[in-house]
Structures are given as structure tokens and as C-alpha cells.
Protein backbone atom coordinates (compact mmCIF):
# COMPACT_ATOMS: atom_id res chain seq x y z
CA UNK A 1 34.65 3.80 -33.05
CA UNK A 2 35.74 0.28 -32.65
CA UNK A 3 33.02 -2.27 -32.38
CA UNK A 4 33.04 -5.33 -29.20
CA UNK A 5 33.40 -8.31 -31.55
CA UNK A 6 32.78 -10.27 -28.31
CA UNK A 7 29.37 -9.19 -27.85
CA UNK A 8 29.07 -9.81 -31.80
CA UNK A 9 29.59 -13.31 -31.35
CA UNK A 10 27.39 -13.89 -28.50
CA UNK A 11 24.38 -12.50 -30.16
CA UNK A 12 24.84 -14.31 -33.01
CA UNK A 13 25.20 -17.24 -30.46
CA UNK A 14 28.99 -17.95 -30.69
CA UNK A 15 30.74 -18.95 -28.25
CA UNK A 16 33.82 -16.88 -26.83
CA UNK A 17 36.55 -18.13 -24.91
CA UNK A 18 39.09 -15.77 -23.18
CA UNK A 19 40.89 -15.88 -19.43
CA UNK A 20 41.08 -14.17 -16.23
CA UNK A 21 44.23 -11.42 -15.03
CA UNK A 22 44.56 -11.88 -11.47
CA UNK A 23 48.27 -11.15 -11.14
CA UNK A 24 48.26 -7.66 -11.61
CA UNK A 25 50.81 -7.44 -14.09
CA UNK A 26 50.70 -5.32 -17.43
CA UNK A 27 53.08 -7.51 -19.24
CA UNK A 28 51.34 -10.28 -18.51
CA UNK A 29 48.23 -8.73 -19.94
CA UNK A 30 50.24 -7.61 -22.99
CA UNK A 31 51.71 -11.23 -23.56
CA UNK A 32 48.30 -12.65 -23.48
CA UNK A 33 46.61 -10.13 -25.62
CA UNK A 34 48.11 -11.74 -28.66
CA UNK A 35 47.75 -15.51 -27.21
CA UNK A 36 44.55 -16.09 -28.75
CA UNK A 37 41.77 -15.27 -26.23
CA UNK A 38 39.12 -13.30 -27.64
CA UNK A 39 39.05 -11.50 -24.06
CA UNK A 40 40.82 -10.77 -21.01
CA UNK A 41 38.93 -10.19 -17.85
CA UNK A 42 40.66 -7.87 -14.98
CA UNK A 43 39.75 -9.30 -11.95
CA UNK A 44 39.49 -6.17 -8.97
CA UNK A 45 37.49 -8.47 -7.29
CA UNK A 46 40.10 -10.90 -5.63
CA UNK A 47 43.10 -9.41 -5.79
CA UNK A 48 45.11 -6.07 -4.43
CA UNK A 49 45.73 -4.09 -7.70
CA UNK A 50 45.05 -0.90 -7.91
CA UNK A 51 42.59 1.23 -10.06
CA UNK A 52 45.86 3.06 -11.57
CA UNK A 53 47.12 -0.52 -12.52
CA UNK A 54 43.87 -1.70 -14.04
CA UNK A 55 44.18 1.43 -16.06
CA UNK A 56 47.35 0.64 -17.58
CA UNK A 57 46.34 -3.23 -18.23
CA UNK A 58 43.25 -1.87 -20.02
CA UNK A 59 44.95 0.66 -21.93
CA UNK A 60 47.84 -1.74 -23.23
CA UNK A 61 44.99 -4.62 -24.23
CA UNK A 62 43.01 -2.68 -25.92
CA UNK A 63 45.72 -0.54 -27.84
CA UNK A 64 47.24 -4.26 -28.84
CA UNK A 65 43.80 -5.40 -30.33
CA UNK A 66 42.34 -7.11 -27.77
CA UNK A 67 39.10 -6.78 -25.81
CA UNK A 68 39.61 -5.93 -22.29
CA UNK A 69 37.04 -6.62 -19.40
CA UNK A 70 37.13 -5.89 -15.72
CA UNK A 71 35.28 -7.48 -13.20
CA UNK A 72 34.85 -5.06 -10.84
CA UNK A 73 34.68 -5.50 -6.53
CA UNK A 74 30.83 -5.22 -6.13
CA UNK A 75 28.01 -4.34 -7.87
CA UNK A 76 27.70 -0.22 -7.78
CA UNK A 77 27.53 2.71 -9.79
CA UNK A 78 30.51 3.67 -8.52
CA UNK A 79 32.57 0.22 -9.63
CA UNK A 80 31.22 0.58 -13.05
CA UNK A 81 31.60 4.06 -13.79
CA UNK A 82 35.50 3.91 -12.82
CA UNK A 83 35.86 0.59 -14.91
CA UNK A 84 34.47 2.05 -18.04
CA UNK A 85 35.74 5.37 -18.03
CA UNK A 86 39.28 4.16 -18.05
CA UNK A 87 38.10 2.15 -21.47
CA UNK A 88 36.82 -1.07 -20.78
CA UNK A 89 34.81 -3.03 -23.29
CA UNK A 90 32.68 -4.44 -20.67
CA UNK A 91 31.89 -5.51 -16.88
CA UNK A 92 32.01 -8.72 -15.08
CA UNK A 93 29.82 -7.68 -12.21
CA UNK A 94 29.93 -10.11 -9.03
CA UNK A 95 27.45 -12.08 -6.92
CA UNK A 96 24.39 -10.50 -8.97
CA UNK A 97 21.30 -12.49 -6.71
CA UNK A 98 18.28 -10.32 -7.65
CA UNK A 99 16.20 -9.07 -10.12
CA UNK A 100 16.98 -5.68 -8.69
CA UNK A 101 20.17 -6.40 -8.18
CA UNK A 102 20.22 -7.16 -12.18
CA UNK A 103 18.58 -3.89 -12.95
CA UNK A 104 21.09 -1.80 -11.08
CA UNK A 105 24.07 -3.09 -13.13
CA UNK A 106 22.05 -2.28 -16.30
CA UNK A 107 21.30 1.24 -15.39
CA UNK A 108 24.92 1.54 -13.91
CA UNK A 109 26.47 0.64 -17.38
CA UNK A 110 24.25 2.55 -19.54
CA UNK A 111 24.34 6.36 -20.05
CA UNK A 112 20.86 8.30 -19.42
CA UNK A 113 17.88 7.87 -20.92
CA UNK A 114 18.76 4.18 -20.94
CA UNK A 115 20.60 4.49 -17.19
CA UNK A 116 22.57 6.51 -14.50
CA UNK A 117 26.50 6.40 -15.85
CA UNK A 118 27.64 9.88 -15.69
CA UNK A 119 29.89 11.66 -18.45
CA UNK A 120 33.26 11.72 -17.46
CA UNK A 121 37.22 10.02 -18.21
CA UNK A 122 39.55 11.40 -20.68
CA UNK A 123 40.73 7.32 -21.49
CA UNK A 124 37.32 5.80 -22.47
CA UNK A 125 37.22 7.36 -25.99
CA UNK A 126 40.76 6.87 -26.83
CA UNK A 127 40.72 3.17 -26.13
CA UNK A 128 37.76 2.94 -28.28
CA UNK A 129 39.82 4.73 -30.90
CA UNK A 130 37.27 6.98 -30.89
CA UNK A 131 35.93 10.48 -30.05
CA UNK A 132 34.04 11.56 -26.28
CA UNK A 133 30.99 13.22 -28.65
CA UNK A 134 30.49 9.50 -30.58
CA UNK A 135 31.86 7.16 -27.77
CA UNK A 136 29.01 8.62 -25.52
CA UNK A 137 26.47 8.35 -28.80
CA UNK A 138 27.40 4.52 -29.04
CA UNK A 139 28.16 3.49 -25.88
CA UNK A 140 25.22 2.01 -24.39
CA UNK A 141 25.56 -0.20 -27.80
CA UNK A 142 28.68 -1.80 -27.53
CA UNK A 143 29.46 -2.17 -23.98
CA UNK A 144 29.39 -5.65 -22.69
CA UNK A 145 27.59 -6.41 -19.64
CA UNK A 146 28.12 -10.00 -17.79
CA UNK A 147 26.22 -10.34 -14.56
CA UNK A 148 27.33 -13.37 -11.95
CA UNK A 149 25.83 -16.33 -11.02
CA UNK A 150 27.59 -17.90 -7.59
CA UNK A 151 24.88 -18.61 -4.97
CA UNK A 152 22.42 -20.21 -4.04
CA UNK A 153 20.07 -17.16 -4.00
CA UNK A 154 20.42 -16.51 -7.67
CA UNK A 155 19.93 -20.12 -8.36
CA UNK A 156 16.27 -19.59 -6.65
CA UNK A 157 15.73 -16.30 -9.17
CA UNK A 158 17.54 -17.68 -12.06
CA UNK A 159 15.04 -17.68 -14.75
CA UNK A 160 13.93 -13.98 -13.68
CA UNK A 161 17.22 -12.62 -13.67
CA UNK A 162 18.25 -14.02 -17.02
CA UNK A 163 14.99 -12.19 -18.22
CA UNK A 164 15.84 -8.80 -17.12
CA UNK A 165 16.47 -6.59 -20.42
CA UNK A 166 20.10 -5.49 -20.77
CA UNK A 167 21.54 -8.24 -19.64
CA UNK A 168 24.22 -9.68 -22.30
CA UNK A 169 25.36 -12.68 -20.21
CA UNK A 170 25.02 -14.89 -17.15
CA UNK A 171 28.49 -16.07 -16.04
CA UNK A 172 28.50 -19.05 -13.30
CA UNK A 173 31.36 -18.83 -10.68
CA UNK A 174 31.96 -22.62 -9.87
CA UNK A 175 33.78 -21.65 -6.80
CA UNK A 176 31.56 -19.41 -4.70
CA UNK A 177 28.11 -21.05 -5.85
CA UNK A 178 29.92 -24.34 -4.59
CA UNK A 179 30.14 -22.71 -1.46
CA UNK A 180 26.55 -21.46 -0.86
CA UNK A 181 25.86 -24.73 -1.35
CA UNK A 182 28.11 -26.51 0.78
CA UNK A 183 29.92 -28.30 -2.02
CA UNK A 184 33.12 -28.38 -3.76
CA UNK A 185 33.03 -26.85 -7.33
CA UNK A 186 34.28 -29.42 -9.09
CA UNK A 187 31.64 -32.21 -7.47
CA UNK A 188 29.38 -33.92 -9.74
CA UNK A 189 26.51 -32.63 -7.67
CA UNK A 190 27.09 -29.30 -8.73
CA UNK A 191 26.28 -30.17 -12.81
CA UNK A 192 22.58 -29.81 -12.13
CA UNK A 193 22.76 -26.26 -10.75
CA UNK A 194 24.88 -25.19 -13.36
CA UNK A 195 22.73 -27.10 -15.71
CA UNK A 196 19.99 -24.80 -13.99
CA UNK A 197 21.06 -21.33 -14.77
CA UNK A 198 21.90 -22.62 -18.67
CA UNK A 199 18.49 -23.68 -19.12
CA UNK A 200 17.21 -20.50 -17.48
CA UNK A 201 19.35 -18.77 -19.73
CA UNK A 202 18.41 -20.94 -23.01
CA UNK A 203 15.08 -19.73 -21.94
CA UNK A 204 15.74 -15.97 -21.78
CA UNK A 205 17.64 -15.71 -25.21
CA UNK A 206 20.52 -14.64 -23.21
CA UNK A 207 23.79 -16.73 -23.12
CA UNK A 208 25.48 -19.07 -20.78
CA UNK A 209 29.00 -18.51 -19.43
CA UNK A 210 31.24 -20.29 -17.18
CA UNK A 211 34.74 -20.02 -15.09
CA UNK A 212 36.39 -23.82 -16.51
CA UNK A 213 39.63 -24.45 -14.57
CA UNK A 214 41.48 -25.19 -18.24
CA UNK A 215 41.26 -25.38 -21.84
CA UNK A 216 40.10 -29.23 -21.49
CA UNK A 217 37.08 -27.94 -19.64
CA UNK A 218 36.82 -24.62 -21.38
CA UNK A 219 35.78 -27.00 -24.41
CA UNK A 220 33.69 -29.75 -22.43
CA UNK A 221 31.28 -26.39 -21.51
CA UNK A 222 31.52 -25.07 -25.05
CA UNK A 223 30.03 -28.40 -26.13
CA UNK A 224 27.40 -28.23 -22.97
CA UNK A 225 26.45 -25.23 -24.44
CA UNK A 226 27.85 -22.37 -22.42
CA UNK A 227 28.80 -19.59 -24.80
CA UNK A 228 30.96 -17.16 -22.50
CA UNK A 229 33.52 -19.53 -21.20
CA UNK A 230 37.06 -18.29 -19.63
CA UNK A 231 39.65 -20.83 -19.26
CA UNK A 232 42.01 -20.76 -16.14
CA UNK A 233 43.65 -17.40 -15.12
CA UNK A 234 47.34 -15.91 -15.68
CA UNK A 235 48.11 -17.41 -12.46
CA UNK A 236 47.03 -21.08 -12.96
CA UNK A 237 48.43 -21.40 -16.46
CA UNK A 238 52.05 -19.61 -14.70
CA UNK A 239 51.32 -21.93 -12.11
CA UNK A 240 50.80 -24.90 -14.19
CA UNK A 241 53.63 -24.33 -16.57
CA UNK A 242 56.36 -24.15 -13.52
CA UNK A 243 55.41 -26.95 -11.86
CA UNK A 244 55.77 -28.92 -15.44
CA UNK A 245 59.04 -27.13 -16.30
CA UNK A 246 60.71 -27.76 -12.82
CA UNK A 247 59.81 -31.17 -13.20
CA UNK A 248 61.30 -31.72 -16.94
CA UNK A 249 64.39 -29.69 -15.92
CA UNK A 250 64.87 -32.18 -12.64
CA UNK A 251 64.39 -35.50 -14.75
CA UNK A 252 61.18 -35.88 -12.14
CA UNK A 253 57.37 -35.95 -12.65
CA UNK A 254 55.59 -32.89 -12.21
CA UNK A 255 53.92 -32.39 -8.08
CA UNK A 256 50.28 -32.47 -7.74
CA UNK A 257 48.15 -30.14 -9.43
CA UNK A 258 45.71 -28.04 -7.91
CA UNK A 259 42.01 -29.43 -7.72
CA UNK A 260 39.50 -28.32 -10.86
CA UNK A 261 39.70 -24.96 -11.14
CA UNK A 262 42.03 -24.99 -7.96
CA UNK A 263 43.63 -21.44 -8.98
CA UNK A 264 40.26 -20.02 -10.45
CA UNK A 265 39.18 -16.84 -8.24
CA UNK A 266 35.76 -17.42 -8.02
């Protein structure tokens, strides 16, 4: 069985950058499985795809190399169960704003003693390249787990939920923490509440993440000290790349871009 060599490098406090899929598009997701991102994160959160497409997304990632993530709608047993069982590497789980609300994505990733995932999926050992007997033995080792900080809420419970055992990341959503908060995500006043949850993290042993709206910003919170950064999303780098293109091709400067992290689904 294949091991996560993105949870590798964040316990041995690496950082790892990767990007978001919010277009729905396996060949999209095949393209940028050999781009260079050491993940790609599914996003059923934001967008209409359908579990059937996920499936095929994960399936050609992972069968290309690559280590595919999903972050799923909402935090449930449900969510997780179908994410994993079609072979996912790990879970992005969404607006996570409690200590109990921490503890139920543990248990919902993990397979008894350890939690409440139920045996099931005929994809989840193949994508592991892998049998069901040992995928189920190792599972509960090598399946990633990133819980969500966007709101104000968790900012109050931060250093709690950063201490809650099982937990192998604490990823900041610029967008929807801005909005709890009644600021944009890209204002200065947001630094100290992001600078909040890395400290609480720091703190906790656990690492840092963060969505940046590009690669410049991916590495200005690399350097900050966040350790699960993505950078942009298939959809801002397509948009990005148009707008540039359409401008070369029509001997005119390229239209306005979109605000930090403009296109970021968060």
C-alpha cells in the first residue's frame, strides 16, 4: 500500500503546496497531476459536481501519481465516508468551529476502535494500489485529515481545536473568516487573525495551512510559516492565463484582475 507523502512532509514539518479543482473537470485534474503540486484538493463544497465525477477525478490523480484530496460539503460521517471510499488520500473538512465539531471529523475518518467509518467501497483499495484486508489495517495511518478555520467562532476556540488528537492540519479560509468578521480577505486587518490560528497551531504541534490567491502568496505564507498552503484554483490560474493571452494576442494590456484570492472558493 502506497504511503501519503503529504502527510510525510508535514510531520516532519515541511511545507506542501498543491491547488484547488473547482471546475469539475477530469482532464483538468489529469493535466495538473503532473504540474508539480504535491496535492490536488476536490472542492464538493462550492461547486455542482457530482459524487460520480469526484470519483473519476480521484481515480485518474491518484492512478497518475498524485495525491488527491476532497473537501467535502459539511462536516458528517456521511461526507467522509463517501469521499474516502472512492480513494481519497485525505479530507478537507469545512467550517470546523468546535472542539466537538473537531472530534467528529476524527472519528468520521478513522475506522473503529479509533472511530465510526464503516467498511465499505470497492475503489478505496485500488487507488491505494493496495488490498481491502491491508487498506483497512493501515488506513487510519495514512489518511490525511485537514480541518477548517473560516470564522470567527473558531478563532475564539482556536488553541483548543488545534489540540484535539487526530487532527493533521488547520487550514484558514481567507474568504469566509473575512466574512464573519466583516472584512475583506485580503485586508491587512485580517493578518492578526490568521496570525492567531498559526500561533495556536505552533502551539499544538500541529501545522498551519492557508488558501493564498497565487504562487506569489503561496510563498509569502510558506515563509510566515504556514506549512499546508494551496495556491489559486484551476479556475483562477484558467482565468488568469486568458485574460493574459487575449491581451498578448490583441497587442493590448491584460483587464483587471480579480482582487487577492478573487477566484479562491473559500
Amino acid at each position: 500500500m502506497r504511503v501519503n507523502p503529504v502527510l510525510q512532509r508535514l510531520r516532519a514539518g515541511r511545507p506542501s503546496v498543491g491547488t484547488w479543482l473547482s471546475l469539475g473537470s477530469p482532464t483538468a485534474a489529469e493535466l495538473l497531476v503532473t504540474s508539480g503540486f504535491e496535492w490536488l484538493t476536490v472542492d464538493l463544497e462550492h461547486t455542482p459536481m457530482s459524487w460520480e465525477t469526484v470519483a473519476h477525478m480521484v481515480g485518474l490523480i491518484a492512478h497518475r501519481g498524485g495525491v488527491p484530496l476532497v473537501r467535502i460539503p459539511s462536516n458528517t460521517v456521511e461526507n467522509a465516508k463517501r469521499a474516502l471510499d472512492l480513494g481519497a488520500s485525505g479530507l478537507v473538512v469545512p467550517m470546523v468551529n468546535s472542539v466537538a465539531e473537531a472530534e467528529a471529523a476524527v472519528a468520521a475518518v478513522r475506522y473503529p476502535p479509533a472511530g465510526v467509518r464503516s467498511v465499505g467501497g470497492i475503489l478505496r483499495a485500488a487507488r491505494w494500489d493496495t488490498d481491502p484486508v491491508t487498506y483497512q489495517a493501515r488506513a487510519n495511518r495514512e489518511i490525511l485529515l485537514v480541518i477548517q478555520a473560516e470564522h470567527r467562532l473558531h478563532l475564539e476556540h482556536a488553541r483548543e481545536i488545534a489540540g484535539v488528537p487526530g487532527i493533521d492540519a488547520v487550514f484558514i479560509g481567507p474568504h469566509d473568516m473575512g466574512a464573519s468578521l466583516g472584512l475583506r480577505p485580503d485586508s491587512p486587518e485580517m493578518e492578526p487573525h490568521f496570525a492567531a490560528v498559526l500561533a495556536a497551531c505552533r502551539e499544538a504541534g500541529v501545522p498551519a495551512g492557508i488558501h493564498a490567491p497565487d504562487a506569489e502568496w503561496a510563498r509569502r505564507r510558506v515563509a510566515q510559516g504556514f506549512r499546508f498552503v494551496a495556491a489559486g484554483t484551476d479556475a483562477s490560474m484558467l482565468d488568469r492565463l486568458a485574460r493574459s493571452e487575449a491581451a498578448l494576442a490583441q497587442g493590448t494590456e491584460a483587464g483587471a484582475a480579480p482582487a487577492a484570492g478573487g477566484a479562491v472558493l473559500e
